[in-house]
PDB file of N, CA and C in Angstrom:
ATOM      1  N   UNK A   1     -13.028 -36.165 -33.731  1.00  0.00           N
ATOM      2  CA  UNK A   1     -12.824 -37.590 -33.599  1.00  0.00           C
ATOM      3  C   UNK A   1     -14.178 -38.294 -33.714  1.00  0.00           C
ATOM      4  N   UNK A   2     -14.357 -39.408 -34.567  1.00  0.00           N
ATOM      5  CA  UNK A   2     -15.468 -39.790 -34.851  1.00  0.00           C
ATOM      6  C   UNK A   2     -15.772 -40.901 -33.749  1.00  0.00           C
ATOM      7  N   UNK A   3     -16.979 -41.579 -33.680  1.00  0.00           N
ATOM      8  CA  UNK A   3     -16.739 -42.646 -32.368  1.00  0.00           C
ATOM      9  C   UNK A   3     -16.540 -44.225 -32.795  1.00  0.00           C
ATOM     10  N   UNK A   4     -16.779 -44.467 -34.043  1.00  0.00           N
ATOM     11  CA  UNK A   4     -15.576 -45.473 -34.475  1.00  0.00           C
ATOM     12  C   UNK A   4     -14.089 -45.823 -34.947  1.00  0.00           C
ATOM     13  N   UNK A   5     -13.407 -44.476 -34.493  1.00  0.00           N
ATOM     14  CA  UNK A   5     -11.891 -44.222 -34.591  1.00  0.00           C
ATOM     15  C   UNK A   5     -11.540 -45.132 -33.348  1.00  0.00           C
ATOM     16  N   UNK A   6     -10.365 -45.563 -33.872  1.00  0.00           N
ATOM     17  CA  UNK A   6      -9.881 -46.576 -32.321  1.00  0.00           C
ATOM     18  C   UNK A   6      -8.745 -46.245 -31.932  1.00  0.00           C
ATOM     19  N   UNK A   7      -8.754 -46.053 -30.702  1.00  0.00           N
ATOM     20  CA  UNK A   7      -8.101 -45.080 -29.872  1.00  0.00           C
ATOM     21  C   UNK A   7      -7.180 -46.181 -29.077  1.00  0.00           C
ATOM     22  N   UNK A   8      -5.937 -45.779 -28.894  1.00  0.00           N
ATOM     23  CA  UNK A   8      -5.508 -47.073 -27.889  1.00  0.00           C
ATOM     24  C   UNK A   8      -4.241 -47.932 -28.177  1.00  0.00           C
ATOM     25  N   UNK A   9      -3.610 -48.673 -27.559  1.00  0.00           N
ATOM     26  CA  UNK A   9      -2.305 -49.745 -27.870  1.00  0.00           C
ATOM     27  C   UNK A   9      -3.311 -50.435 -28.760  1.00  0.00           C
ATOM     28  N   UNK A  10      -3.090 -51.267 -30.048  1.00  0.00           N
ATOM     29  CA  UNK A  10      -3.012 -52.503 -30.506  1.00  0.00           C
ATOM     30  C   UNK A  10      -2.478 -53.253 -30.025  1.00  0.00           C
ATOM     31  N   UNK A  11      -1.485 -53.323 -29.464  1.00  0.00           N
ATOM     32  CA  UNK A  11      -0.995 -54.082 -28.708  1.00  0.00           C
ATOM     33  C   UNK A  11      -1.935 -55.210 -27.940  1.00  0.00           C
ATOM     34  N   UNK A  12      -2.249 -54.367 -27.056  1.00  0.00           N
ATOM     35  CA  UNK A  12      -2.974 -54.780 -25.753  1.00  0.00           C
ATOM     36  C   UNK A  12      -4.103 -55.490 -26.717  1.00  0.00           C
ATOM     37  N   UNK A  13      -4.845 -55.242 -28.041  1.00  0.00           N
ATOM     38  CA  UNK A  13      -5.505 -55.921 -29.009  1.00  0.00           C
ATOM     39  C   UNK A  13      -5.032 -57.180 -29.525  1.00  0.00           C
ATOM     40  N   UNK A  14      -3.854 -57.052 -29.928  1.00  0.00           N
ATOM     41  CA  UNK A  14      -2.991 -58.341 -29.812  1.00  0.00           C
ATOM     42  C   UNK A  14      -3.381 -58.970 -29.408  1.00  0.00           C
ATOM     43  N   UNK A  15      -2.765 -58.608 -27.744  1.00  0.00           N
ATOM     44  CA  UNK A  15      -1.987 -59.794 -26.794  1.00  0.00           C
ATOM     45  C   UNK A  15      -4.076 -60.450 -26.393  1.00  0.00           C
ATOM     46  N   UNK A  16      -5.029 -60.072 -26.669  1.00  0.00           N
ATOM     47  CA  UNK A  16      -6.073 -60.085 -26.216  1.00  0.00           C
ATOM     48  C   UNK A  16      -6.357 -61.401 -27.355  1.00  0.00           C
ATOM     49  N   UNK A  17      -6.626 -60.812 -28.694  1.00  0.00           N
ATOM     50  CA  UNK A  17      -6.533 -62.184 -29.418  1.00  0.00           C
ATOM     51  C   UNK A  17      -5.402 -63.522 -28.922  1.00  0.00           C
ATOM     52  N   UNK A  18      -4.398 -63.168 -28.831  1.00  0.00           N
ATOM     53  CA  UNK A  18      -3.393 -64.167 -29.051  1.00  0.00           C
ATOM     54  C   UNK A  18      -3.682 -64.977 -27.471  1.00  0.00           C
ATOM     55  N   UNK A  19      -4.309 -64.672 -26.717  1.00  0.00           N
ATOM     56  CA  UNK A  19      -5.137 -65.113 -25.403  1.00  0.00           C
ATOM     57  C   UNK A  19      -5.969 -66.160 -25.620  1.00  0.00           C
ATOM     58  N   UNK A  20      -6.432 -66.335 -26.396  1.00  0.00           N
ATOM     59  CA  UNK A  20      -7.421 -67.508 -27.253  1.00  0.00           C
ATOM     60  C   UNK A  20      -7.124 -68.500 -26.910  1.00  0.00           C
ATOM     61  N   UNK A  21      -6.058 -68.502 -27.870  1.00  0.00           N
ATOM     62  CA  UNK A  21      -5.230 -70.071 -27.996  1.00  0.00           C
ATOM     63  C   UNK A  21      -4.860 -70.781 -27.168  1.00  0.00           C
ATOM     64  N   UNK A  22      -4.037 -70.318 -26.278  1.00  0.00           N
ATOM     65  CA  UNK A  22      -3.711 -70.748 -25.000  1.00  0.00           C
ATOM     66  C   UNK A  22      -5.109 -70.792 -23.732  1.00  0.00           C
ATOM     67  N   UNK A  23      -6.095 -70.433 -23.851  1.00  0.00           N
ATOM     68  CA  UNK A  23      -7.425 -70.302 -22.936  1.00  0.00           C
ATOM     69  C   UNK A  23      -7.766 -71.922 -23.654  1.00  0.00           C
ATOM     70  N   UNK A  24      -7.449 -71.592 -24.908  1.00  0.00           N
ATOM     71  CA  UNK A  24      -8.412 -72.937 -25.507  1.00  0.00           C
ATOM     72  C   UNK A  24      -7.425 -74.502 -25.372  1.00  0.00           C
ATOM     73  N   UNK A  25      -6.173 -74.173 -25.389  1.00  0.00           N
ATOM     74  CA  UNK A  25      -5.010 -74.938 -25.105  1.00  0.00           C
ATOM     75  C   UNK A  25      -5.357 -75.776 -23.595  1.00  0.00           C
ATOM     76  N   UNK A  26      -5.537 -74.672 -22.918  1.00  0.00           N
ATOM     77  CA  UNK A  26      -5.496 -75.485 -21.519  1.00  0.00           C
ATOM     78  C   UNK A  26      -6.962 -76.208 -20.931  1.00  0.00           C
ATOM     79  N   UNK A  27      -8.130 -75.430 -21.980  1.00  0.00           N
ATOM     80  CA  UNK A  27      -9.308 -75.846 -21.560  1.00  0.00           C
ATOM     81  C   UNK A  27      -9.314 -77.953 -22.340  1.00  0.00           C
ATOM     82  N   UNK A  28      -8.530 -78.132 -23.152  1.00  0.00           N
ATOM     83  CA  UNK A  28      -8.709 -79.007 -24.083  1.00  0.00           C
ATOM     84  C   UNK A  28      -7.778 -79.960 -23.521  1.00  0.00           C
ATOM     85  N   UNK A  29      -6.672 -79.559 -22.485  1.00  0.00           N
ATOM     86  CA  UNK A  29      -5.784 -80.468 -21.581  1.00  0.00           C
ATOM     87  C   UNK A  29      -6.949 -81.103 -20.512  1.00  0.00           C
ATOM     88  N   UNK A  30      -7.083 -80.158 -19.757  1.00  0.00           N
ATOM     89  CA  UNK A  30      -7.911 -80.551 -18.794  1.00  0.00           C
ATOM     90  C   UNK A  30      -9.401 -81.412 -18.729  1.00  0.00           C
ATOM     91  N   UNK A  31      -9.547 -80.897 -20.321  1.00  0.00           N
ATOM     92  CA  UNK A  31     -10.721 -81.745 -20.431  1.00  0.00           C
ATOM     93  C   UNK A  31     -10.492 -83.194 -20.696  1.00  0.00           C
ATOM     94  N   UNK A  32      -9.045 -83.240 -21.304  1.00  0.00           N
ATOM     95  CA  UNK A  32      -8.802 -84.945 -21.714  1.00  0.00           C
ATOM     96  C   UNK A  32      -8.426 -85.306 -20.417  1.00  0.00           C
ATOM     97  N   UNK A  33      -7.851 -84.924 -19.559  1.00  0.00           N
ATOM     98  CA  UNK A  33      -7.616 -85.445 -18.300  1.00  0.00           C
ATOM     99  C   UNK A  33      -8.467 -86.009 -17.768  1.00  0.00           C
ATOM    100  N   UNK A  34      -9.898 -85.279 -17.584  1.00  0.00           N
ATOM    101  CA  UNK A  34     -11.011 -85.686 -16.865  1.00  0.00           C
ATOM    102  C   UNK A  34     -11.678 -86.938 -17.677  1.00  0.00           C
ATOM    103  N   UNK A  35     -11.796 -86.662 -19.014  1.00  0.00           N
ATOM    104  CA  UNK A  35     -12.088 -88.064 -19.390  1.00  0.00           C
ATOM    105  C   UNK A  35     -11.316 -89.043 -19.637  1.00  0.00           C
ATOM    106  N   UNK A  36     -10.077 -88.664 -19.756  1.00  0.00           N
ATOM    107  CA  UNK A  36      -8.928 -90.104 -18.998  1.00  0.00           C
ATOM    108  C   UNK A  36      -9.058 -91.004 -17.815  1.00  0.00           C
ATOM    109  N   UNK A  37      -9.628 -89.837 -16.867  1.00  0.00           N
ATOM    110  CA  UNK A  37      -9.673 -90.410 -15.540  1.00  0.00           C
ATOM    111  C   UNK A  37     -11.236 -90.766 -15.365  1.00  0.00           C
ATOM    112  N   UNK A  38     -12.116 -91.015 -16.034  1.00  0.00           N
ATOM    113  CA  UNK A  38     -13.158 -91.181 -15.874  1.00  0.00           C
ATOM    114  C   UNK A  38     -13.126 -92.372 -16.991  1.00  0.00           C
ATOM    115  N   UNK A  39     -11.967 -92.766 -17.868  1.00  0.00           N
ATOM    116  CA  UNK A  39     -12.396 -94.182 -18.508  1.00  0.00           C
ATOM    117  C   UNK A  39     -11.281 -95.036 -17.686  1.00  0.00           C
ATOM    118  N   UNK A  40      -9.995 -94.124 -16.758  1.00  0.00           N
ATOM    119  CA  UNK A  40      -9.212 -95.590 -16.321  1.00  0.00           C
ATOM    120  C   UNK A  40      -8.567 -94.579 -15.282  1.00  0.00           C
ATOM    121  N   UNK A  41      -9.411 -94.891 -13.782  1.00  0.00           N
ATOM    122  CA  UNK A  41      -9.623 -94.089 -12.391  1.00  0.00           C
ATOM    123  C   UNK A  41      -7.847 -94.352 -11.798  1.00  0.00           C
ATOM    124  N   UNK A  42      -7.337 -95.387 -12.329  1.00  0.00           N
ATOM    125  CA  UNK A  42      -5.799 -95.707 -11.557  1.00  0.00           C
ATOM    126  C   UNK A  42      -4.864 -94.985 -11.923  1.00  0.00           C
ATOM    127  N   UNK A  43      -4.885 -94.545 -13.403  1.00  0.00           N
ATOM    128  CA  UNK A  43      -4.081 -93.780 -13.879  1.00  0.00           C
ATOM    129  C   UNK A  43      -4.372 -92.075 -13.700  1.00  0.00           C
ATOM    130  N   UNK A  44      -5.062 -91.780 -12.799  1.00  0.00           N
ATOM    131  CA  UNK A  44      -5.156 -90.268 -12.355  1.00  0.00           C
ATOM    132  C   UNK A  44      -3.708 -89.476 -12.008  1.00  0.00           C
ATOM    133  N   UNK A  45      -3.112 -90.219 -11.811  1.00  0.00           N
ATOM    134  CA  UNK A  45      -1.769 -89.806 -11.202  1.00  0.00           C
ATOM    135  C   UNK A  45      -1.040 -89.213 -12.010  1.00  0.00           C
ATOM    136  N   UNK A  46      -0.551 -90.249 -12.953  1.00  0.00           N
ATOM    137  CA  UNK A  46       0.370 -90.305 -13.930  1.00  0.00           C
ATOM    138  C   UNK A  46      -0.285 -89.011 -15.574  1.00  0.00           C
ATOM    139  N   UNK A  47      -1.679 -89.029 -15.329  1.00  0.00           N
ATOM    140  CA  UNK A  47      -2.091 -87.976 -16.141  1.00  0.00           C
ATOM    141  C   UNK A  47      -1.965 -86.836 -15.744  1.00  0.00           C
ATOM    142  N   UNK A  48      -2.053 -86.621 -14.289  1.00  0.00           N
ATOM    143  CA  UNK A  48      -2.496 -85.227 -13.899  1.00  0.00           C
ATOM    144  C   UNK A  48      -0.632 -84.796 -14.014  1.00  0.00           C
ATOM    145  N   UNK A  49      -0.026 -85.524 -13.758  1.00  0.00           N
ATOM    146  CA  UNK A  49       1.539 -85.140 -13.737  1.00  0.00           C
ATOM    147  C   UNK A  49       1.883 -84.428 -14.820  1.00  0.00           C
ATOM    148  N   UNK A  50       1.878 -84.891 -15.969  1.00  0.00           N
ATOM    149  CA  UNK A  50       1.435 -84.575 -17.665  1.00  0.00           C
ATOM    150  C   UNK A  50       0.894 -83.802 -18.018  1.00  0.00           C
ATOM    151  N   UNK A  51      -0.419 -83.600 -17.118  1.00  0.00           N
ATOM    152  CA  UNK A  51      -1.739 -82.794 -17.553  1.00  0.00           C
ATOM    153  C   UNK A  51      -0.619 -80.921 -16.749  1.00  0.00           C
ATOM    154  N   UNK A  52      -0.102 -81.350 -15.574  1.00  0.00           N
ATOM    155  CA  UNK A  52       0.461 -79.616 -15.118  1.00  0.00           C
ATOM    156  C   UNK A  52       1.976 -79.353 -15.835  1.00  0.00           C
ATOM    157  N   UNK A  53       2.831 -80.915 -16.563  1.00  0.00           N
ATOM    158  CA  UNK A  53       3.689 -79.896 -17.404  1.00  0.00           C
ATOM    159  C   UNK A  53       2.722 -79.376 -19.094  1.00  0.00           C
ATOM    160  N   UNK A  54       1.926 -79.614 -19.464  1.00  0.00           N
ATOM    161  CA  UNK A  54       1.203 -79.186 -20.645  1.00  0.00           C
ATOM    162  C   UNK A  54       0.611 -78.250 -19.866  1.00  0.00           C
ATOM    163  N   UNK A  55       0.120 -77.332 -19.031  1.00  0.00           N
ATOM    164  CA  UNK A  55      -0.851 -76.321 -18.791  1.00  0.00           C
ATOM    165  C   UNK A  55       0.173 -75.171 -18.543  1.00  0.00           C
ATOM    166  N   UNK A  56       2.311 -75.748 -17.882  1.00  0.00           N
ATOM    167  CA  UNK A  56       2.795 -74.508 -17.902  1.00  0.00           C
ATOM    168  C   UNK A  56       3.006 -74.307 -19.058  1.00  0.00           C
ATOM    169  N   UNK A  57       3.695 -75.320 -20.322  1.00  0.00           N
ATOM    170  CA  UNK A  57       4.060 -74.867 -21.503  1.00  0.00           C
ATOM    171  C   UNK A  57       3.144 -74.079 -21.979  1.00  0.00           C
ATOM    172  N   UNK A  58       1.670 -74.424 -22.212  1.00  0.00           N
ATOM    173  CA  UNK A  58       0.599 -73.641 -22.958  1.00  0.00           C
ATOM    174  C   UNK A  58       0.466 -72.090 -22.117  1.00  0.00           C
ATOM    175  N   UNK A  59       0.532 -72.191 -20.644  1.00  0.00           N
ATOM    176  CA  UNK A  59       0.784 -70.917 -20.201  1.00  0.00           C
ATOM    177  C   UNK A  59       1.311 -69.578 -20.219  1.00  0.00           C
ATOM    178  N   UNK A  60       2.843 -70.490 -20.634  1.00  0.00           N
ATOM    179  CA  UNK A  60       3.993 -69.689 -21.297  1.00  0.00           C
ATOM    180  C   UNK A  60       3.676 -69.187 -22.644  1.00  0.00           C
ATOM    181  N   UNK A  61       3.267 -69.001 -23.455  1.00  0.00           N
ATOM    182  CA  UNK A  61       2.782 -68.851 -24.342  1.00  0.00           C
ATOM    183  C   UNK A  61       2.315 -67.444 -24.624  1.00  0.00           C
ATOM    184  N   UNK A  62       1.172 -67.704 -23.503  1.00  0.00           N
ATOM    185  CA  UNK A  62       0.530 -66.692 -22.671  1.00  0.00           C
ATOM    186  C   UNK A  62       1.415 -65.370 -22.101  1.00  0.00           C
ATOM    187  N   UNK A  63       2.264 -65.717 -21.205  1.00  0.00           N
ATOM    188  CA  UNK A  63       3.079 -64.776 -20.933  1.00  0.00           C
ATOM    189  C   UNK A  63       4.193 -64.014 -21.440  1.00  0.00           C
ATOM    190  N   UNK A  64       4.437 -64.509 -22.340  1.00  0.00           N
ATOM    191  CA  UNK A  64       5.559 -64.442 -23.702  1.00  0.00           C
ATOM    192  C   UNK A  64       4.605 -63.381 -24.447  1.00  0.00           C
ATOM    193  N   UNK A  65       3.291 -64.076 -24.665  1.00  0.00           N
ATOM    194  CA  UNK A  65       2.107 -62.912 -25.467  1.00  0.00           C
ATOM    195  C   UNK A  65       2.168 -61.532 -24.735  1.00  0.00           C
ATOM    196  N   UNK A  66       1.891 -61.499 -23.322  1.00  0.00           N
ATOM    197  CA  UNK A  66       2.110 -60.172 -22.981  1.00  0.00           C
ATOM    198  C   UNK A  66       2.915 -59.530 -23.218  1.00  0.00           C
ATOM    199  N   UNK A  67       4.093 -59.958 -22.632  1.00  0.00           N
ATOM    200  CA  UNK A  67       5.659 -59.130 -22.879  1.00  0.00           C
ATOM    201  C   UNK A  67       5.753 -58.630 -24.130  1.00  0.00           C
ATOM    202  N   UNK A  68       5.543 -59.603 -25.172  1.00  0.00           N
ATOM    203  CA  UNK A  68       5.780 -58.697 -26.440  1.00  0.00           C
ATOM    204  C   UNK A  68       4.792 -57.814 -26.944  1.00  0.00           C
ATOM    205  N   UNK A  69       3.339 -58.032 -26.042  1.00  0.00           N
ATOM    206  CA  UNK A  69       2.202 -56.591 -25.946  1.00  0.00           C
ATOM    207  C   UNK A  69       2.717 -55.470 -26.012  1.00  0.00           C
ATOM    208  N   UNK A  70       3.713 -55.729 -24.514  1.00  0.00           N
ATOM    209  CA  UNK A  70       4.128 -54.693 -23.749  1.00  0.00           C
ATOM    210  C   UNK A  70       5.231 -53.795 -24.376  1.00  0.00           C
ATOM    211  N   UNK A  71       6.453 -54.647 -25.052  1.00  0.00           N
ATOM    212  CA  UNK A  71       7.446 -54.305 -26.218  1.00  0.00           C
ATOM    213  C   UNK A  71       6.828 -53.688 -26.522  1.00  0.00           C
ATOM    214  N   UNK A  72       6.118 -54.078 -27.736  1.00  0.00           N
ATOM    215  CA  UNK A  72       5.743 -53.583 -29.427  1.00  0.00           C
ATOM    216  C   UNK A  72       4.530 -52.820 -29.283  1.00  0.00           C
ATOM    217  N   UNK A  73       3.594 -52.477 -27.801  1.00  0.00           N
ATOM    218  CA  UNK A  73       2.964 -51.452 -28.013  1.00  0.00           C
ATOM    219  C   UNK A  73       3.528 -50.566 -27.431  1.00  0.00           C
ATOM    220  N   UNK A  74       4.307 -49.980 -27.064  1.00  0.00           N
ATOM    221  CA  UNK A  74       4.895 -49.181 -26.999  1.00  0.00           C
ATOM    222  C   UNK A  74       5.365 -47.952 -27.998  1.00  0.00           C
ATOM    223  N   UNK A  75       5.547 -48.951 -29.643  1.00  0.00           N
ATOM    224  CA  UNK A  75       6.342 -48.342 -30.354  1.00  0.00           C
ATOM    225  C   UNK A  75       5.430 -47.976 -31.027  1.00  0.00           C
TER     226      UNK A  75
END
């Protein structure tokens, strides 16, 4: 076995890329939040409400990515 043979689920390679998106998804919510609330301080409320259903959808994403890690490296 040579030591650049790759040994291992792809899978778990996958679900590692496909982790990105959603890391970058939620970093890019939160960041508009903060500068929402830093150009109009009253409406903190009504963003952050918004801001936690967009962080589960993008989450889900996420967890959907594993499961089918978990499926399809298997096979």
């Amino acid at each position: 076995m040579s030591p650049l043979e790759l040994t291992g689920s792809l899978g778990i390679v996958g679900y590692g890329l496909a982790a990105i998106g959603p890391g970058i998804g939620v970093g890019l919510i939160f960041a508009s939040v903060i500068q929402g609330t830093a150009r109009q301080p009253e409406a903190r409320g009504a963003m952050m409400g918004t801001a936690w259903i967009g962080f589960a959808v993008t989450e889900a994403l996420a967890i959907i990515g594993i499961a089918l890690a978990f499926v399809f490296g298997g096979l």
